[in-house]
C-alpha atoms as a PDB file:
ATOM      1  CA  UNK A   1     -22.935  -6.203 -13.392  1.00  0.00           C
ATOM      2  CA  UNK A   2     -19.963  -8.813 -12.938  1.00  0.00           C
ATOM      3  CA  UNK A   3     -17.483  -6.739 -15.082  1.00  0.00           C
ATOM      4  CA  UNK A   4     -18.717  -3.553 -12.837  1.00  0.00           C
ATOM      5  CA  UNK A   5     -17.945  -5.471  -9.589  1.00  0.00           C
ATOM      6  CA  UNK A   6     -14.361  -6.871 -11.410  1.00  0.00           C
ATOM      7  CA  UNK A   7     -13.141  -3.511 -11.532  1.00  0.00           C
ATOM      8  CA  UNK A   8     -14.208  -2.231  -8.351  1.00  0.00           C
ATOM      9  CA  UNK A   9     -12.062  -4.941  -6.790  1.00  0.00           C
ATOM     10  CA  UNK A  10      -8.857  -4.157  -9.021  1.00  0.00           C
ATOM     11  CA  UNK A  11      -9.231  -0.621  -8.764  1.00  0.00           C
ATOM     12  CA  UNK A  12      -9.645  -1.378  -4.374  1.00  0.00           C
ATOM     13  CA  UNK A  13      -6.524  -3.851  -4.907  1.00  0.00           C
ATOM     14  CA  UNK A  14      -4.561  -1.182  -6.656  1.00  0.00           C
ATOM     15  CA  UNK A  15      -5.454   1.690  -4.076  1.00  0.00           C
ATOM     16  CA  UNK A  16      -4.631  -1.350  -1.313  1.00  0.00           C
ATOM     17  CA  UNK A  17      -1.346  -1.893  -2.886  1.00  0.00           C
ATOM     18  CA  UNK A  18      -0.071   1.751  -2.839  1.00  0.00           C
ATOM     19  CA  UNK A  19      -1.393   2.572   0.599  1.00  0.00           C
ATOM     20  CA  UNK A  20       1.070  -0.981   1.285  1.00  0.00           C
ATOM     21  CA  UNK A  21       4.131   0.871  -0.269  1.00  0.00           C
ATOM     22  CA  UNK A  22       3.855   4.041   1.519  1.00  0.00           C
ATOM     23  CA  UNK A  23       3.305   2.304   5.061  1.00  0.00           C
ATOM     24  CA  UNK A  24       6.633  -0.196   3.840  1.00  0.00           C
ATOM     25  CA  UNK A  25       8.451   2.852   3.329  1.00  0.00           C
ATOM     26  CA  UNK A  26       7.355   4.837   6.275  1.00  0.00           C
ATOM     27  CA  UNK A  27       8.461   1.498   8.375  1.00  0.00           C
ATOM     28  CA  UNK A  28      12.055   1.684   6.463  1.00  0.00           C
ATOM     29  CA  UNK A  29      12.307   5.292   7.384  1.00  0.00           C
ATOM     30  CA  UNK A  30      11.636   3.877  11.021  1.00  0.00           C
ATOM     31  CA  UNK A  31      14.067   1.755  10.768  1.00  0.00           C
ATOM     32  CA  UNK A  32      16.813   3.367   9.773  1.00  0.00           C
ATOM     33  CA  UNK A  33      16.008   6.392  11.846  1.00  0.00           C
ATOM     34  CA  UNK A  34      15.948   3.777  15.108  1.00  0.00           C
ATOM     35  CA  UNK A  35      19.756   2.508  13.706  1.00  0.00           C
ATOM     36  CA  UNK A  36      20.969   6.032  13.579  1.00  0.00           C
ATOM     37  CA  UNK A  37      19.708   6.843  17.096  1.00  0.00           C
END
């Protein structure tokens, strides 16, 4: 049951970390978008 529950929480870290990137990169497009305005 604890190895179970240890990759539930890696696999919810990893699909954490990528929603992270996409919302970093959508803020850089932002960004740069607000500059060139």
């Amino acid at each position: 049951m604890g190895h179970s529950t240890t990759n539930f929480k890696v696999i919810r870290y990893i699909s954490f970390s990528r929603v992270g990137e996409q919302e970093q990169r959508l803020f850089n497009l932002r960004q740069t978008l607000y500059i060139t305005d």
